[in-house]
Protein backbone atom coordinates (compact mmCIF):
# COMPACT_ATOMS: atom_id res chain seq x y z
CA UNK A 1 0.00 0.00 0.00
CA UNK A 2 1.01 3.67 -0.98
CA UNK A 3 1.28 4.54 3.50
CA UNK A 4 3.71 1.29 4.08
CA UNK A 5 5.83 3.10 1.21
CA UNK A 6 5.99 6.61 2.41
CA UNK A 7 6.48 5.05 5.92
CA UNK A 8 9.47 3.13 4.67
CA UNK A 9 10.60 6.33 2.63
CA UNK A 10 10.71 8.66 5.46
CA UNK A 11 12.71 5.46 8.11
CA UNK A 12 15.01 5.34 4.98
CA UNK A 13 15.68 9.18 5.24
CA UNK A 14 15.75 9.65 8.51
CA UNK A 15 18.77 6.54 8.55
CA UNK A 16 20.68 8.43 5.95
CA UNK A 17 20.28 11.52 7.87
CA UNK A 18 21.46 9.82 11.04
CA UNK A 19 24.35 8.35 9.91
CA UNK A 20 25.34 11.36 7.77
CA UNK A 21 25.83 13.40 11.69
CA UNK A 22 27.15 10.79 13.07
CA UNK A 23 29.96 10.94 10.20
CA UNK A 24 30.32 14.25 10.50
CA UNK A 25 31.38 14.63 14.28
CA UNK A 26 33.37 11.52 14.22
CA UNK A 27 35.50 14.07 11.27
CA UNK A 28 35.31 16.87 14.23
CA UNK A 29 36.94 14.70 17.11
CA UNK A 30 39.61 13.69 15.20
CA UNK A 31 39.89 17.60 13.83
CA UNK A 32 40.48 18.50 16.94
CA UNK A 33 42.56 15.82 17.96
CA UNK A 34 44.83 16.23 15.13
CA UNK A 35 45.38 19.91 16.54
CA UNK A 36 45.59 19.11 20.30
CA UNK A 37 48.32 17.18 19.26
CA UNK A 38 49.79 19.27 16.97
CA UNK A 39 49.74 21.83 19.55
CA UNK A 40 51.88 19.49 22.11
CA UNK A 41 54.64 19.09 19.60
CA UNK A 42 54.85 22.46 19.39
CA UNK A 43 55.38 22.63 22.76
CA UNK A 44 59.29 22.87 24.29
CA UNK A 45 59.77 19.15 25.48
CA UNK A 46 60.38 20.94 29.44
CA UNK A 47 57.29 21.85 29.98
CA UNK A 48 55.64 18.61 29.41
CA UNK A 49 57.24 16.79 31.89
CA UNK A 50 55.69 16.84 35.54
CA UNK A 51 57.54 19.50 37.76
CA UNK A 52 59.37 18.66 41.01
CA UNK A 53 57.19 19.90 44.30
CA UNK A 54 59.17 22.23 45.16
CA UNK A 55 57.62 22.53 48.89
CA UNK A 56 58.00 19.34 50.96
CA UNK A 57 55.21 17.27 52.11
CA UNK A 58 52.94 18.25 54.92
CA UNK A 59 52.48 16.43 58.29
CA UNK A 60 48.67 16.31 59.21
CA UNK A 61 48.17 18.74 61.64
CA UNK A 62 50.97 21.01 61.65
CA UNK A 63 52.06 24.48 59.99
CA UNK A 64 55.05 23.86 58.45
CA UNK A 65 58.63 20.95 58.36
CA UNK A 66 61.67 22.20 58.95
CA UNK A 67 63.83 19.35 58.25
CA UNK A 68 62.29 16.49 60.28
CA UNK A 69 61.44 18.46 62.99
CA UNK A 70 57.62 19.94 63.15
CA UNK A 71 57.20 23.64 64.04
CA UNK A 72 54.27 24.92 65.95
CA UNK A 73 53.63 28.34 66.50
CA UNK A 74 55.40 29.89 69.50
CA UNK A 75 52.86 33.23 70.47
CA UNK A 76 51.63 33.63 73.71
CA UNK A 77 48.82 31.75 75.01
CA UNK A 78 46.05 33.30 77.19
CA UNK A 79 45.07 31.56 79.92
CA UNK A 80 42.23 33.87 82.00
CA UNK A 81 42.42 33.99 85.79
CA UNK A 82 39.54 34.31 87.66
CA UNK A 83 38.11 38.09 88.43
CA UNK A 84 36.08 39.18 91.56
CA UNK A 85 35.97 42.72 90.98
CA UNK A 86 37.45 45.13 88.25
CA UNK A 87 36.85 47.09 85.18
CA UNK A 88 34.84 49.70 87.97
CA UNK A 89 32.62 47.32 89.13
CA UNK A 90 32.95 45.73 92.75
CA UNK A 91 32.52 42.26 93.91
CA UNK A 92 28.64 42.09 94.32
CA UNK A 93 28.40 43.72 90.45
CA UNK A 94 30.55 41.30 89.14
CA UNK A 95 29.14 38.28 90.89
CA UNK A 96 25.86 39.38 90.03
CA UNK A 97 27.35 40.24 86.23
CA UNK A 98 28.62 36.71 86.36
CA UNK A 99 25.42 35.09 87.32
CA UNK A 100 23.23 36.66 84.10
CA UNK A 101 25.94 36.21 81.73
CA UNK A 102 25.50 32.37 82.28
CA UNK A 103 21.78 32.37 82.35
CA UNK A 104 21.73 34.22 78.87
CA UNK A 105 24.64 32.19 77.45
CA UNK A 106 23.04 28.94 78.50
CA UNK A 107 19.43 29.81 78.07
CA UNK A 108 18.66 29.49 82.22
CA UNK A 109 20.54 26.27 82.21
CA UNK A 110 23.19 27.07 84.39
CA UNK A 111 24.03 29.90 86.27
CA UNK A 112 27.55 30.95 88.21
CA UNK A 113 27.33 28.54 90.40
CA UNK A 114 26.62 25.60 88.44
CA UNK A 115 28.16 26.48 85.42
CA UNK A 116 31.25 23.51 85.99
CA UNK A 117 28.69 21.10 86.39
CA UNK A 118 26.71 22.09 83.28
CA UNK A 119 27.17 19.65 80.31
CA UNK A 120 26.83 21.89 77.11
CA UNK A 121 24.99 19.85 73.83
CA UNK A 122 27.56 17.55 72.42
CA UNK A 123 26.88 19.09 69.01
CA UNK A 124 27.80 22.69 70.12
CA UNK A 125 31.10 23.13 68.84
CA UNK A 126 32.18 26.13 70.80
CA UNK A 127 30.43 25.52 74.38
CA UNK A 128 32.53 22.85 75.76
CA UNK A 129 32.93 21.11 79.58
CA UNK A 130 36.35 21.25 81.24
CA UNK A 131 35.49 16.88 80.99
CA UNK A 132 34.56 17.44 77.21
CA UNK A 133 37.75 19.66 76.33
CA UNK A 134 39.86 16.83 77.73
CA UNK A 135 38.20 14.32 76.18
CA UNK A 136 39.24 16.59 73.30
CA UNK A 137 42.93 16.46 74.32
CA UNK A 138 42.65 12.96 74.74
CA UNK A 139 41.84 12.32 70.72
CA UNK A 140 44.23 14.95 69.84
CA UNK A 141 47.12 13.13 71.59
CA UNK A 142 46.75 10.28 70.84
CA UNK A 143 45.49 10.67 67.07
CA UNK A 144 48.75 9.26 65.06
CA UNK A 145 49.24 5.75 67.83
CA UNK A 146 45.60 5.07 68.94
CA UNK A 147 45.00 4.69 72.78
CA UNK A 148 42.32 2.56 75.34
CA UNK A 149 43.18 -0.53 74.18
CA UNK A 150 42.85 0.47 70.12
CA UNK A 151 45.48 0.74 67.49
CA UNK A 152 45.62 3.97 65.61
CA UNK A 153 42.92 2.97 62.90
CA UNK A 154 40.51 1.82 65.45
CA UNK A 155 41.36 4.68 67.56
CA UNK A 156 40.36 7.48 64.58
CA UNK A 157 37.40 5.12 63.59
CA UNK A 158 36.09 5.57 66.53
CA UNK A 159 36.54 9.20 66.88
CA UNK A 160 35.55 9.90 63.39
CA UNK A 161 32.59 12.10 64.18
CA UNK A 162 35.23 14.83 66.25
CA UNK A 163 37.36 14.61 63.19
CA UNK A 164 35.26 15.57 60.86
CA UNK A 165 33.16 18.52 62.88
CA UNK A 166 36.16 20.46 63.40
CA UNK A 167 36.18 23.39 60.59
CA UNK A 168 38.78 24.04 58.70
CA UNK A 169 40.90 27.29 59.39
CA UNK A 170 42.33 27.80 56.00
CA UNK A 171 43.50 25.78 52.78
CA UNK A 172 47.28 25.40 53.59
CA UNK A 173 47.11 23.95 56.98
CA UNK A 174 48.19 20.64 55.59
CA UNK A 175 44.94 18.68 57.22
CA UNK A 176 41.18 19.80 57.27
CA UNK A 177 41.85 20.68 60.72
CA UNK A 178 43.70 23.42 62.68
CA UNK A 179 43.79 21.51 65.55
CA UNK A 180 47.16 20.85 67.26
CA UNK A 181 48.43 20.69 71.48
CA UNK A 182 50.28 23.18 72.81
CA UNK A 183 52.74 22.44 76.04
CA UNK A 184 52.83 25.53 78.18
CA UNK A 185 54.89 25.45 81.18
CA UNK A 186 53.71 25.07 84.69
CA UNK A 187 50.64 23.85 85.60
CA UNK A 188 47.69 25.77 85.07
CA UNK A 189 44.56 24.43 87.24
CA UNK A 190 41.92 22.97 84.82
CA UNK A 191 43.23 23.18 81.39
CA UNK A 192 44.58 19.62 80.81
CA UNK A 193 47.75 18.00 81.73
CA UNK A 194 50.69 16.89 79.73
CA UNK A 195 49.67 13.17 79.38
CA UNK A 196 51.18 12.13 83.11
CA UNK A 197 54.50 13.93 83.62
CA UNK A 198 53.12 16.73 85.87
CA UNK A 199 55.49 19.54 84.74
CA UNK A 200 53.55 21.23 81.94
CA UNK A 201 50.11 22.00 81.11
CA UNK A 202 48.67 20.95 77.85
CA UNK A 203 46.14 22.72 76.06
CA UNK A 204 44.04 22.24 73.30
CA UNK A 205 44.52 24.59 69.95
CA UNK A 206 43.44 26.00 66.85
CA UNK A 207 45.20 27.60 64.42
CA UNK A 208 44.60 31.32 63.64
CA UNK A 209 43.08 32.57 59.89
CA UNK A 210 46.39 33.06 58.70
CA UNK A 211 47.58 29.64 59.69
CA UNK A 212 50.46 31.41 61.83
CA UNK A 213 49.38 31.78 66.17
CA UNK A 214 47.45 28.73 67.93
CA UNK A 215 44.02 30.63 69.71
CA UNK A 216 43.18 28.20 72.66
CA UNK A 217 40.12 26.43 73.50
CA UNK A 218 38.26 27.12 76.52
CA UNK A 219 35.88 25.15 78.68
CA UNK A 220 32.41 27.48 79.19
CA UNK A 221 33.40 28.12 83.21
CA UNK A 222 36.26 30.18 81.79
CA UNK A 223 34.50 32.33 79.55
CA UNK A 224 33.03 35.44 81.59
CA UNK A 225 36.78 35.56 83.01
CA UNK A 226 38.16 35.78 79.29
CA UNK A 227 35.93 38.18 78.40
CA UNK A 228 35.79 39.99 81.12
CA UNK A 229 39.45 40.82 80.81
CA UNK A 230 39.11 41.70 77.55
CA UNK A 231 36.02 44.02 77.74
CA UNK A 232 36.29 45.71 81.29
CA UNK A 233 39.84 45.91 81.67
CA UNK A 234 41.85 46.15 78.57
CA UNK A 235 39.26 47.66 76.53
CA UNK A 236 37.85 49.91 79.04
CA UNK A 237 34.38 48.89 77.77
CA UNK A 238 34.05 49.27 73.91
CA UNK A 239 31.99 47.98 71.66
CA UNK A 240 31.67 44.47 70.24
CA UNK A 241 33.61 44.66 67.42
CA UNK A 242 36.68 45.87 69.26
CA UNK A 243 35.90 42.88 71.73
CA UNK A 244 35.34 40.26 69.13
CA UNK A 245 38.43 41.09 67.37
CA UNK A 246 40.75 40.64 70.44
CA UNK A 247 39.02 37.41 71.53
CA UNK A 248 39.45 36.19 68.11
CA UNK A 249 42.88 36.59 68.08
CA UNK A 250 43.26 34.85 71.41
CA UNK A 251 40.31 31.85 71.63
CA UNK A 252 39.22 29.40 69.30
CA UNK A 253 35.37 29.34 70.47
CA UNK A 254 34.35 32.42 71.60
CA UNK A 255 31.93 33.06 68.52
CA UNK A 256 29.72 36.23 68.01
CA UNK A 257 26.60 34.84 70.21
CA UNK A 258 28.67 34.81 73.46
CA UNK A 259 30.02 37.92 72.78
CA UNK A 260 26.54 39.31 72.57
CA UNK A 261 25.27 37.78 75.45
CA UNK A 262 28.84 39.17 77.75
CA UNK A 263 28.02 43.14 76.27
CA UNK A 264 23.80 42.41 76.87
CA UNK A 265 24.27 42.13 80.29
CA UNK A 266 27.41 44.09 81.22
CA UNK A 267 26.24 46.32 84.08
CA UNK A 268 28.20 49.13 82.81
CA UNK A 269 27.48 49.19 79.03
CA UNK A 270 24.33 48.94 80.12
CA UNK A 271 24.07 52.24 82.70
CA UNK A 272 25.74 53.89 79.60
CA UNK A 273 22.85 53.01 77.81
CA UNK A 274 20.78 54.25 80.29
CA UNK A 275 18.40 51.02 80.97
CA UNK A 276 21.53 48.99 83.74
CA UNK A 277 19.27 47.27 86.30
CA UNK A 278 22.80 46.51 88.47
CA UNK A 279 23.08 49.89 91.21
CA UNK A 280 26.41 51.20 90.02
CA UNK A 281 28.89 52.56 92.83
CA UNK A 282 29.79 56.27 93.20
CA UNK A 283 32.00 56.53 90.68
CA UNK A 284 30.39 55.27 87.74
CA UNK A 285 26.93 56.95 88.90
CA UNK A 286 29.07 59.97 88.04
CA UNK A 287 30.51 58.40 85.05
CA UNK A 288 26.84 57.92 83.33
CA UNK A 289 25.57 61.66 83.76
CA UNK A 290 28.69 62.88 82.26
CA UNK A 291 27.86 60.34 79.25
């Protein structure tokens, strides 16, 4: 019938056409491979052969080799003590500074008094126990020979999950991690030990953004005090981006939030403010009505 021929016409056509394009680019790849390679002949012979690293090979977690010895970063760490008073504030202000900070920082969790036996969520990564920062320590330590019984694989595989929540600092750390121990000497009550020798206190790092200072961790009981010497006494009390920017150049988790919640409920920003609930002393009564 005339249909089963124009049916068979147009399959015919449509095979020539097909096999016409398929002709056709099979003549453009090897176009264009005839000038890729072409192109590489033209090439000097030098700069086809793989070049020599010319840095040496990075050891996970560290900045840089110097030989065979590792480097770390020698700047000063800052440990906080604890503050009573200071900054123009007595000792009731302060305690009673102390006590709101951790209620806002923790929600009503914990207050002064109970903030070493608060346990912060295991998936915040900057609120951390004094028990949770050495647990910390512990991994750290013993990353590269495995501890508890384990060999070094078993040791990471179980610790995979701390591994791979730390952040990275920056690209040429050598690891996805900044994290690396720092041995200061003399022992500083609650911030680790040095793994049973008693001479040295070892404390968890992080490397800086420029991959060049460690910033230290530091358990949430220790906050207020770091913050506190940053704010009230070096600072004299400015703002938060003057505060933030010191803190980040000295701690690894003291993130924007906490920083917030330190200035919300400092008793002097807030009588400059004009709305502090805290009764000031003499002296910075005076202070606020020349403000």
């Amino acid at each position: 019938p005339l249909e089963t021929r124009l049916e068979a016409n147009n399959k015919d056509k449509k095979r020539r056409a097909g096999d016409a394009s398929l002709l056709a680019k099979r003549a453009r790849r090897q176009s264009s491979g005839d000038d890729l390679q072409s192109a590489e002949e033209a090439l000097p012979s030098t700069t086809m052969q793989q070049q020599p690293q010319s840095n040496p090979p990075r050891i996970k977690g560290q900045v840089q080799l110097e030989g065979h010895n590792i480097i770390l970063p020698a700047n000063e760490i800052y440990l906080p003590e604890y503050y009573a008073a200071g900054g123009g504030m007595t000792e009731d202000i302060v305690s009673s500074f102390r006590d709101n900070f951790y209620r806002t920082l923790t929600r009503g969790r914990a207050d002064a008094s109970t903030i070493d036996q608060w346990t912060p969520p295991h998936g915040n990564a900057n609120l951390k126990s004094k028990a949770q920062l050495a647990e910390w320590i512990h991994i750290a330590m013993h990353w590269n020979t495995g501890a508890d019984g384990m060999d070094a694989g078993a040791f990471r595989a179980k610790h995979k999950t701390w591994y791979s929540r730390m952040k990275p600092v920056t690209y040429n750390l050598g690891r996805r991690t900044g994290i690396h121990l720092r041995q200061l000497d003399g022992i500083a009550e609650g911030y680790g030990d040095d793994g049973g020798e008693g001479t040295c206190t070892t404390v968890l790092c992080r490397y800086n953004k420029a991959g060049n200072k460690s910033t230290v961790y530091l358990d949430v009981g220790r906050l207020f005090d770091a913050l506190f010497q940053i704010h009230a006494l070096e600072l004299n009390h400015r703002g938060r981006d003057a505060t933030k920017n010191l803190a980040d150049e000295r701690y690894a988790n003291v993130p924007d939030g906490t920083v917030r919640a330190f200035l919300d409920t400092c008793p002097v920003c807030n009588a400059r403010r004009g709305h502090g609930s805290v009764t000031l002393p003499m002296d910075l009564t005076a202070h606020r009505q020349e403000l």
